[in-house]
Protein backbone atom coordinates (compact mmCIF):
# COMPACT_ATOMS: atom_id res chain seq x y z
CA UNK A 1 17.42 109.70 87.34
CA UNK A 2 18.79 106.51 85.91
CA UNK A 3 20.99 104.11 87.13
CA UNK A 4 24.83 105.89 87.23
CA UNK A 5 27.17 104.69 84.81
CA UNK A 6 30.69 102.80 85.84
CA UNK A 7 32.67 106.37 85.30
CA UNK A 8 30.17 107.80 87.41
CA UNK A 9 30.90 105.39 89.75
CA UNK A 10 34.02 105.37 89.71
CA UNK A 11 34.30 109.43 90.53
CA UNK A 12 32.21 108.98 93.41
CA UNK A 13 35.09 106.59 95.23
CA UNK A 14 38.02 108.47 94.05
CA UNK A 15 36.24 112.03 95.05
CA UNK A 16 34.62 110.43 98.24
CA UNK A 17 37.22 108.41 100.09
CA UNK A 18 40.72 109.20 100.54
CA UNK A 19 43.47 107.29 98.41
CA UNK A 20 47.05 106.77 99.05
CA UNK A 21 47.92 107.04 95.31
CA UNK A 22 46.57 110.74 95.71
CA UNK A 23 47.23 111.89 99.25
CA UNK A 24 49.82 109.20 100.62
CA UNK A 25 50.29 109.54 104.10
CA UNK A 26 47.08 111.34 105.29
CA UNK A 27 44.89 108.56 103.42
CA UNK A 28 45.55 105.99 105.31
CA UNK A 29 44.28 104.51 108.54
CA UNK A 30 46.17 103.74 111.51
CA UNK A 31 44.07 100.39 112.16
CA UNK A 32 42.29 97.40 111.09
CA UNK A 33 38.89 98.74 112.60
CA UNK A 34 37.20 99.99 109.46
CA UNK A 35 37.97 97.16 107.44
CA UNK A 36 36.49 94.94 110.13
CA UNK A 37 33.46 96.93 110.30
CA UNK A 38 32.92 97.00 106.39
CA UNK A 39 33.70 93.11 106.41
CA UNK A 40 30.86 92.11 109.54
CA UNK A 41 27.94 94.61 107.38
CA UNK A 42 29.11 92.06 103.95
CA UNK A 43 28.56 88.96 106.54
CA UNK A 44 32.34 88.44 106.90
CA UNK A 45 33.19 87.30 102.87
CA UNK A 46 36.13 86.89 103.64
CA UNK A 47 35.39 83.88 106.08
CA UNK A 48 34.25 82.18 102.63
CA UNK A 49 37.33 80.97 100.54
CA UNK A 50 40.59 79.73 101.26
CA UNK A 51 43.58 82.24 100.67
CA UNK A 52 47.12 83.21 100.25
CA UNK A 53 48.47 86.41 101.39
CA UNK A 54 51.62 87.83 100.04
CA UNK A 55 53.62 90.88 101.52
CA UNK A 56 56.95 92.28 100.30
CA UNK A 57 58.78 95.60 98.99
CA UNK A 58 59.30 94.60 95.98
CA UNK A 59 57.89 91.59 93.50
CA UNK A 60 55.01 90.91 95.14
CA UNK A 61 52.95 91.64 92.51
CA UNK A 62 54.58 89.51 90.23
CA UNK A 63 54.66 86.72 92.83
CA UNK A 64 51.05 87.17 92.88
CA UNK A 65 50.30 86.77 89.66
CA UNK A 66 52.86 84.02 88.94
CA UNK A 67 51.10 82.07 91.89
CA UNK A 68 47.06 82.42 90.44
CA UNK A 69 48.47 81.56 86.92
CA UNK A 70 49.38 77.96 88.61
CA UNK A 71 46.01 77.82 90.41
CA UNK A 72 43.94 78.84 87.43
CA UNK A 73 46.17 76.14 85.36
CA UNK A 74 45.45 73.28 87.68
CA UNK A 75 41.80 74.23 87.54
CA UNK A 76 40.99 75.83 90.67
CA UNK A 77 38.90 79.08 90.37
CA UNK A 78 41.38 81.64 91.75
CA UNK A 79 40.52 84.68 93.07
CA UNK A 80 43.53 87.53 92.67
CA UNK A 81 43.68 90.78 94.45
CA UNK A 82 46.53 93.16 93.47
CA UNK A 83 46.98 97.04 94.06
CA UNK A 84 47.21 99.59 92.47
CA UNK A 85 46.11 99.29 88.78
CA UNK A 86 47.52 100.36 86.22
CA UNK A 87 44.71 101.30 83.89
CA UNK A 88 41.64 100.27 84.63
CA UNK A 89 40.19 100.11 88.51
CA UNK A 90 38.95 96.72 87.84
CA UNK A 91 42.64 95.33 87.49
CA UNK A 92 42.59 94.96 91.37
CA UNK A 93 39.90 92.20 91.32
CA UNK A 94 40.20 89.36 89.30
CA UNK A 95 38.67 86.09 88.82
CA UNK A 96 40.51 83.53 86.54
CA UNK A 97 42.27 86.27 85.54
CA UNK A 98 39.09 88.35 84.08
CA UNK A 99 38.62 91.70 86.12
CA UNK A 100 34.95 92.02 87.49
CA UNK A 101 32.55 93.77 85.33
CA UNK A 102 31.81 97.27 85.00
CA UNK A 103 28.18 96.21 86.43
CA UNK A 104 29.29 94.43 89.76
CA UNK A 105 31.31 97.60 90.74
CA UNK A 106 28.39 99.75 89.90
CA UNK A 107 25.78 97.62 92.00
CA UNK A 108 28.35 96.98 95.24
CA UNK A 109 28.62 100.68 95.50
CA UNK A 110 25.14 101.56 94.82
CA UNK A 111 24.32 98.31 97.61
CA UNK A 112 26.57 100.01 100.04
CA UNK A 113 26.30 103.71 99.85
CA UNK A 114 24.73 103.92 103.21
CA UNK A 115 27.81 101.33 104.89
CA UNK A 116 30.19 103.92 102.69
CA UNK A 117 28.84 107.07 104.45
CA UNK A 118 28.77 105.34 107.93
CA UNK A 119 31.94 104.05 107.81
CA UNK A 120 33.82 106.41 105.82
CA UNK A 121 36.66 104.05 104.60
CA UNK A 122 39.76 104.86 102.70
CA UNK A 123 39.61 103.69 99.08
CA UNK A 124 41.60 100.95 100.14
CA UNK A 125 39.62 99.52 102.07
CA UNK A 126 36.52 99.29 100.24
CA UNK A 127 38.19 98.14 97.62
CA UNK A 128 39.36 95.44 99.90
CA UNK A 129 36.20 94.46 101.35
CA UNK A 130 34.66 94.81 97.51
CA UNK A 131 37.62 91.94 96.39
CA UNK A 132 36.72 89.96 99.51
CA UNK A 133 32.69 90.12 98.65
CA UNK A 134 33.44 88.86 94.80
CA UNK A 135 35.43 86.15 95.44
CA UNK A 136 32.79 85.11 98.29
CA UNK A 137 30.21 85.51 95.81
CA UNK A 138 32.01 84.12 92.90
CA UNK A 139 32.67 80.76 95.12
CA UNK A 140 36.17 80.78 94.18
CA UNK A 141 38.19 77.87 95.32
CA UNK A 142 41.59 80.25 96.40
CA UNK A 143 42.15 83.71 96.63
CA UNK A 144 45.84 85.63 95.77
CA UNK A 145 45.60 88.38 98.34
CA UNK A 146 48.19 90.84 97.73
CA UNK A 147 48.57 93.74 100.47
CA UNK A 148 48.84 97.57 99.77
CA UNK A 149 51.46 98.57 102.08
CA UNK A 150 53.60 97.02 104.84
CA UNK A 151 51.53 94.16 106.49
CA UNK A 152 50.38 94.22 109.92
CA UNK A 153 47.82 97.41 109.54
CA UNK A 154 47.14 96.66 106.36
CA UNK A 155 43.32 95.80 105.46
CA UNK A 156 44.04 93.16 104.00
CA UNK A 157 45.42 91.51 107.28
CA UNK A 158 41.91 90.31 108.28
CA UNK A 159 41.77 87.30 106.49
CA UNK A 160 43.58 83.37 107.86
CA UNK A 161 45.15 82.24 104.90
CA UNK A 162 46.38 78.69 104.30
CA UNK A 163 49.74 80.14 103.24
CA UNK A 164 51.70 83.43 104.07
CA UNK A 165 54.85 84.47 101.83
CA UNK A 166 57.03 87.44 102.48
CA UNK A 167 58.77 87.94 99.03
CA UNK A 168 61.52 90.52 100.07
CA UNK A 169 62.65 93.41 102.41
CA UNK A 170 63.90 96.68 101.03
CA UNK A 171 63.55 100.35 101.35
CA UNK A 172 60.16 101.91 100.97
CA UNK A 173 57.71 103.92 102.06
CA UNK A 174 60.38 105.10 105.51
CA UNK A 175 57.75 107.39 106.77
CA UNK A 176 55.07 104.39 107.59
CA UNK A 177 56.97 101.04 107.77
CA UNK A 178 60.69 102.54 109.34
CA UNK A 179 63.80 103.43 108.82
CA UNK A 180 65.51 100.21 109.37
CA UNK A 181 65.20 96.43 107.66
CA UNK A 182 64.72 95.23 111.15
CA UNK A 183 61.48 97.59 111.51
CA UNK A 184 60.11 97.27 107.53
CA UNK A 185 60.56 93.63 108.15
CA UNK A 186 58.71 93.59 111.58
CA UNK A 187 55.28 95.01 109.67
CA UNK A 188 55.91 92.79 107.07
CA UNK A 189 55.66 89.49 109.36
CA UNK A 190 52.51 90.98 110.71
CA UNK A 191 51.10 88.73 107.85
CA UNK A 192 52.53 85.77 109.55
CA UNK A 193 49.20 83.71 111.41
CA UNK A 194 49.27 80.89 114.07
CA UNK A 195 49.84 77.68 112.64
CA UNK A 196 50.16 78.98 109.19
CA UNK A 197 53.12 78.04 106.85
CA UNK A 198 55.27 81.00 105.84
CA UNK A 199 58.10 81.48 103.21
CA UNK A 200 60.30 83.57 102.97
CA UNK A 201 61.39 84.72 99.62
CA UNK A 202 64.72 86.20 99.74
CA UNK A 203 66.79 86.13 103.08
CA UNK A 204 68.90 88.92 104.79
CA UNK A 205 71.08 89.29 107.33
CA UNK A 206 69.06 91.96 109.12
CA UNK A 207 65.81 90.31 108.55
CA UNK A 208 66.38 86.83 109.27
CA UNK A 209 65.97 86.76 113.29
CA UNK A 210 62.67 89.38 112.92
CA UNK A 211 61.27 86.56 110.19
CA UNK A 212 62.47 83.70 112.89
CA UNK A 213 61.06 85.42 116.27
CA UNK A 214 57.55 86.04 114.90
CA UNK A 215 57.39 82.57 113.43
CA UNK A 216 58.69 81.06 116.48
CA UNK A 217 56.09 82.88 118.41
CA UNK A 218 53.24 82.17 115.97
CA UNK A 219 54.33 78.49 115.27
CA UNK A 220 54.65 79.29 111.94
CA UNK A 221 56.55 76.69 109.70
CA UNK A 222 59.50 78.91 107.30
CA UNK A 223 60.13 78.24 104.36
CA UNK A 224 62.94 79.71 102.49
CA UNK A 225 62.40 80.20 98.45
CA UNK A 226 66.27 80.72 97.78
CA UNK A 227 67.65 77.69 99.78
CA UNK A 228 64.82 75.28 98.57
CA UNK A 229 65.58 76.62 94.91
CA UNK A 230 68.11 77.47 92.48
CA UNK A 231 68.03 79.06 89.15
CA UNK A 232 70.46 79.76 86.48
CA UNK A 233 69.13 81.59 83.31
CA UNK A 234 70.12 80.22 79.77
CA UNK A 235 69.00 82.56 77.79
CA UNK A 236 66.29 85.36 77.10
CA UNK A 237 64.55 86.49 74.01
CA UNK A 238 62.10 89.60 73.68
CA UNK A 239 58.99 87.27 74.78
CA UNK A 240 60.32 84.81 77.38
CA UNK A 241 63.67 84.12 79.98
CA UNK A 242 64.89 80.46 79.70
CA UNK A 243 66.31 78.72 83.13
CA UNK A 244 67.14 75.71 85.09
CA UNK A 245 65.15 75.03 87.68
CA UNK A 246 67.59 73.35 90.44
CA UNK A 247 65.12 71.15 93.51
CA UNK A 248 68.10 71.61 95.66
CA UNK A 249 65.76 69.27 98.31
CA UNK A 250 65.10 66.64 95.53
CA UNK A 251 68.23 67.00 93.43
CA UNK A 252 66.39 67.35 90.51
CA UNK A 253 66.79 69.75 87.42
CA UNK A 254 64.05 71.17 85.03
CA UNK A 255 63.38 73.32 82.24
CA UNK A 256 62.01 76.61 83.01
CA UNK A 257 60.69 79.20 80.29
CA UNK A 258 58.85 81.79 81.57
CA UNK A 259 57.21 85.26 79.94
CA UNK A 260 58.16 87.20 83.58
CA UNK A 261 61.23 88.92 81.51
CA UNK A 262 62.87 90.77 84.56
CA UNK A 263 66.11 90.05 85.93
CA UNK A 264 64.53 90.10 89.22
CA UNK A 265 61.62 87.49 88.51
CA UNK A 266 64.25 84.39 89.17
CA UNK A 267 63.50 85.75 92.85
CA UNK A 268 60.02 86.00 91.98
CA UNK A 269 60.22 82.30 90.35
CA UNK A 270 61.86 80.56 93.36
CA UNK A 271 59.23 81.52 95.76
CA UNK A 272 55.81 80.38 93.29
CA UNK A 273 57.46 77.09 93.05
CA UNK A 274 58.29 77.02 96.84
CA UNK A 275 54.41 78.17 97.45
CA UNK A 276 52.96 75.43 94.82
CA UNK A 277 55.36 72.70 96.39
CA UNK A 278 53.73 73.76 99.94
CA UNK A 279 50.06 74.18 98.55
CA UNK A 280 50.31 70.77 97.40
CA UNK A 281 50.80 69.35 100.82
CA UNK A 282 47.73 71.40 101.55
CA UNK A 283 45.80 68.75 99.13
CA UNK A 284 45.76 71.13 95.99
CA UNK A 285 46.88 69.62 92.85
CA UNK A 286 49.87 71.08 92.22
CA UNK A 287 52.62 68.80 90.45
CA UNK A 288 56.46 70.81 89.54
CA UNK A 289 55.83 69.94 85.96
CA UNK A 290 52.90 71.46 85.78
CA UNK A 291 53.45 74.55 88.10
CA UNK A 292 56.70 75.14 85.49
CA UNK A 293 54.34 75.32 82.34
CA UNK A 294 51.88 77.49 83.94
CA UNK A 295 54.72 79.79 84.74
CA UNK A 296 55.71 80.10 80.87
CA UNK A 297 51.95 82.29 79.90
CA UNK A 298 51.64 84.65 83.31
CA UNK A 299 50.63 87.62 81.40
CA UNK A 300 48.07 85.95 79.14
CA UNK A 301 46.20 83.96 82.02
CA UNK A 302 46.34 86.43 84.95
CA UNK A 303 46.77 89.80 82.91
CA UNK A 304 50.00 91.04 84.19
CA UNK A 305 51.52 94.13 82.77
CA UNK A 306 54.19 97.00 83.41
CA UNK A 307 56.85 94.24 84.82
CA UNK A 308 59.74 95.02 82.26
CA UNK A 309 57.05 94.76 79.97
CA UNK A 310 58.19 94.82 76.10
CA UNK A 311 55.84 96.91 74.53
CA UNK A 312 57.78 96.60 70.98
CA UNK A 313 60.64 95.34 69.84
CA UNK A 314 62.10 97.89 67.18
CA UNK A 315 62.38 100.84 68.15
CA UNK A 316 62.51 98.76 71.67
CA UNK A 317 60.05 100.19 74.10
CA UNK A 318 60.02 98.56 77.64
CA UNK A 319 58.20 99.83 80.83
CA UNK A 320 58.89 98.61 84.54
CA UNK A 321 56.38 99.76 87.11
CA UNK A 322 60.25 99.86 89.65
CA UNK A 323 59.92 102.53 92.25
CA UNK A 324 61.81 102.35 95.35
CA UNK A 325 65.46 102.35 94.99
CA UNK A 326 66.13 98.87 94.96
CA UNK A 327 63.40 97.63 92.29
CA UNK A 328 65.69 100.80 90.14
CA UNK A 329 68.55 99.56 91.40
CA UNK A 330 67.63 95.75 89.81
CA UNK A 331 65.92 97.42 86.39
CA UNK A 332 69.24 99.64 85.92
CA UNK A 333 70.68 96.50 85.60
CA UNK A 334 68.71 95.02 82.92
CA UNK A 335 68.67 97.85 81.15
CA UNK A 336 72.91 97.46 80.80
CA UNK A 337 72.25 94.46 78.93
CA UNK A 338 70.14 95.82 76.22
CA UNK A 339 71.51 96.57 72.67
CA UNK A 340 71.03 100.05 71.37
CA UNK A 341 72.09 102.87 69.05
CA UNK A 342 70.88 105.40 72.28
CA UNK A 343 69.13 104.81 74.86
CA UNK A 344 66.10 106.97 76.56
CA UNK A 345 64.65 107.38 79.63
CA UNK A 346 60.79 108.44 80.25
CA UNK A 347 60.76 108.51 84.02
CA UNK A 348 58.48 110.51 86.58
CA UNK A 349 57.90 109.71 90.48
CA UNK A 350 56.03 110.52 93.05
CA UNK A 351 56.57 113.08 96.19
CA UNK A 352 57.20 110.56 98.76
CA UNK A 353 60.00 108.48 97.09
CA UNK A 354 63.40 108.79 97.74
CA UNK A 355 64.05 110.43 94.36
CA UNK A 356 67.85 111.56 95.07
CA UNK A 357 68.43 108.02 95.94
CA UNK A 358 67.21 105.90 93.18
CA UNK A 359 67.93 108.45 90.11
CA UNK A 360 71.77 108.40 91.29
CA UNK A 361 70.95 104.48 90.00
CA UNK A 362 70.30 105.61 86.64
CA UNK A 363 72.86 105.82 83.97
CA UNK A 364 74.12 109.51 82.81
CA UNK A 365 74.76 108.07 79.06
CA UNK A 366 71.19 108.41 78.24
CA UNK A 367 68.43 111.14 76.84
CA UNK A 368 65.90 111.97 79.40
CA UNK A 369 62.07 113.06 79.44
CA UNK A 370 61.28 113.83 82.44
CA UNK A 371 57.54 114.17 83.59
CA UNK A 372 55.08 113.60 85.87
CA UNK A 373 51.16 111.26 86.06
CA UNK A 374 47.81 113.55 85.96
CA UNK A 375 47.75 113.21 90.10
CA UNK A 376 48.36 115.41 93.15
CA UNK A 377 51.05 112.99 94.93
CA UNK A 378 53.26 112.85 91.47
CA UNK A 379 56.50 115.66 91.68
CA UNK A 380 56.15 117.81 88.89
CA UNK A 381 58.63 117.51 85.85
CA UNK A 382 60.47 120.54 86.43
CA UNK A 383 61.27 119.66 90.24
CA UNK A 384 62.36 116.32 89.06
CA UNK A 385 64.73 117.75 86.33
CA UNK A 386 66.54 120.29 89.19
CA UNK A 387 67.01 116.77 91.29
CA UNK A 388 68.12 115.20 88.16
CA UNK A 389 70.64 117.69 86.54
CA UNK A 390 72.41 117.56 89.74
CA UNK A 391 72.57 113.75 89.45
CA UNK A 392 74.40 114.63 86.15
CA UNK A 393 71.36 113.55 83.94
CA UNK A 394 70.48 115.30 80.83
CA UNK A 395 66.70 115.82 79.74
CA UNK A 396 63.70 118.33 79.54
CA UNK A 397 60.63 118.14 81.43
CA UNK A 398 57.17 117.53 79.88
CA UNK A 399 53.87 118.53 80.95
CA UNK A 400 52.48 114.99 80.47
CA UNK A 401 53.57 111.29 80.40
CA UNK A 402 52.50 111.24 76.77
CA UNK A 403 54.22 114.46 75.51
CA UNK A 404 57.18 112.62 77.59
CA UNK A 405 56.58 109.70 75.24
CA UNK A 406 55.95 111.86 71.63
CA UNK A 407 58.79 113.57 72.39
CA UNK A 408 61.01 110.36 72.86
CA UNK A 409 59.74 108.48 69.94
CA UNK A 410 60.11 111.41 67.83
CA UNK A 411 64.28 111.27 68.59
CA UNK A 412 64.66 107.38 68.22
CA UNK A 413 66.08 105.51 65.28
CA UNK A 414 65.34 101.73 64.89
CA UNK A 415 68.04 100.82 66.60
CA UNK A 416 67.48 102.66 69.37
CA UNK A 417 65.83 102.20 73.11
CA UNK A 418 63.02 103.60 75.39
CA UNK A 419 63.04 102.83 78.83
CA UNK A 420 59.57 103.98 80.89
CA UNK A 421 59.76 103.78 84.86
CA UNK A 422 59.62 105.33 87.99
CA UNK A 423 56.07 104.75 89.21
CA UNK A 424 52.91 102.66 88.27
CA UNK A 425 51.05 105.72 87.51
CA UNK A 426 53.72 106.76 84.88
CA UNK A 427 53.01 103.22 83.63
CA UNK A 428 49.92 103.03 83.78
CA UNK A 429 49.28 106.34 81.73
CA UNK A 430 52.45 105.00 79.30
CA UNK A 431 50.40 102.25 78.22
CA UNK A 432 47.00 104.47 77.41
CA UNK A 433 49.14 106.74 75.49
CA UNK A 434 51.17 104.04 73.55
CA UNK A 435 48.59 101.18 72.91
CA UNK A 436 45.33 103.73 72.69
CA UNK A 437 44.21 102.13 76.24
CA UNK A 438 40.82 103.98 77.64
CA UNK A 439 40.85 105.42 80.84
């Protein structure tokens, strides 16, 4: 027998080790000790580049992304680990913003099938220890290291990065992180490392002493994103958001256009420039000027997608990967502002969201299509309409994200608007239907 393809590959870690995107709760592990153990058999990769880890409810991803755009700008090979992908598995691991070939994933699994079996890992965290092993073997100067869930147990909390950010605290996954700020926030700063710099994204009442304590403890330096920076939006077009930058340290203004279009990314914004500011006095090469023009072509260098993501402009069709009540809660908002005949709503989540919670966000004066992603964790369409109707939202419910979407685009004039959210899986499968994406 030949040498398996990448699809074959593929459906031996989804059907072999347990993922969270399938099975939430019961796929993942309560400790660091598999990841450790995959890690030592590799010869401890992740020992082998310098990196920044980045933790947060919501924007991390972005952050992420925003952050290796300024690396890969300055010239620095940049490693960039994100979860989970949209489309394509290889999304996850990226190096100068090009995901690893089809080939690399093939050979690491068909390297490691014995370490797989011994080990039994989740699909998390091989696909960790994979990100850790091509970066290591790619030589890359920095690594974005983006965690799954919470921070403390999460695999990717093995590595000693030069520079920790926490980019916000909000509601999410209750079940595994807690019911309270205080407690999210606590697993969170789990990222936090002795003698490693730390900022702070977005500050909160409840959070602030939890963020304080454990840097006090660790001697970790804070730095906070929002009091360092300021930003006031001018203006925004389909294809970028126009600010002033504010150095509220320096006293000094710039002009910031950037192709991050939500609301939510001058968050998002303030923090990058906080984290290139500190990388710099790390001896990286990292001037303000040149950290804001990186900022203004994220999606073409790193190849972000799904973050209020304009897939046309007329009919408008936008999709925003927001999940958790208050990424809704800041997309709702946006979605105010636009401009059209009617508006429509494509939306699906998945069983473990707070569903009551966020769709009382949404707006009643739209047409809904409610459905659900090909995957055992998503809440079927018809369960999601009963939850809906009694939120006072009017839809049907669609066996698939792309009759959701057929069914949309067959009702809209010009002038009209789609909205797609609730879930990167919805997302993800959004953008196969729309833009004729393979699987």
């Amino acid at each position: 027998m030949g040498n398996p393809s990448y699809q074959q590959t593929l459906d031996y870690l989804y059907e072999k080790l347990p993922m969270f995107s399938r099975l939430g709760k019961a796929a993942l592990k309560p400790d660091l000790v598999n990841t450790l153990k995959l890690c030592a058999a590799l010869d401890n990769p992740q020992l082998k580049f310098k990196s920044v880890h980045i933790a947060g409810t919501n924007g991390k991803g972005s952050t992420s992304h925003g952050l290796a755009a300024v690396l890969q700008d300055a010239g620095y090979k940049t490693g960039l680990y994100t979860s989970p992908h949209l489309v394509d598995f290889r999304e996850r691991i990226r190096i100068n913003g090009e995901p690893i070939s089809e080939q690399w994933v093939v050979d690491f699994v068909e390297a490691n099938k014995a370490l797989i079996e011994e080990v039994k890992p989740s699909f998390f965290e091989i696909n960790v220890a994979m990100a850790f092993l091509a970066f290591a073997e790619a030589n890359v100067n920095i690594a974005v290291i983006e965690t799954g869930l919470g921070g403390r147990l999460d695999s990717t909390n093995v590595i000693t990065p030069i520079l920790s950010i926490i980019t916000n605290i909000s509601y999410d996954h209750k079940d595994l992180l807690g019911n309270t700020l205080p407690e999210i926030a606590a697993e969170k700063a789990g990222i936090i490392k002795a003698g490693i710099p730390t900022i702070i994204g977005e500050q909160n009442d409840e959070t602030e002493r939890v963020f304080f304590e454990h840097s006090v403890h660790k001697q970790s330096t804070l730095y906070y994103a929002q009091s360092l920076w300021g930003m006031v939006r001018v203006s925004q077009d389909a294809r970028y958001q126009y600010y002033k930058a504010v150095n509220n340290a320096k006293l000094e203004m710039y002009n910031l256009h950037t192709d991050l279009l939500g609301n939510y990314q001058q968050h998002n914004l303030k923090t990058i420039l906080t984290a290139s500011e500190v990388l710099s006095h790390k001896g990286f090469n990292l001037s303000i000027p040149a950290t804001l023009a990186a900022l203004s072509n994220v999606k073409k260098t790193t190849g972000l997608r799904g973050r209020w993501d304009w897939i046309q402009e007329y009919p408008a069709i936008i999709c925003d990967v927001a999940h958790n009540p208050a990424g809704i809660k800041e997309v709702m908002q946006q979605w105010q502002q636009v401009k059209a005949t009617n508006k429509h709503i494509v939306v699906g989540f998945v069983k473990d969201k707070d569903v009551a919670e966020a769709l009382a966000l949404f707006p009643k004066n739209a047409t809904y299509y409610f459905c659900n992603a090909d995957m055992p964790r998503a809440l079927p369409a018809v369960e999601l309409k009963e939850i809906a109707t009694k939120n006072e939202l009017q839809g049907e419910a669609y066996n698939s994200v792309s009759d959701a979407i057929n069914a949309a685009k067959a009702a809209m004039k010009e002038t009209d608007a789609l909205l797609i959210t609730g879930s990167f899986f919805i997302v993800g499968e959004a953008l196969q239907s729309i833009e004729g994406i393979p699987a």
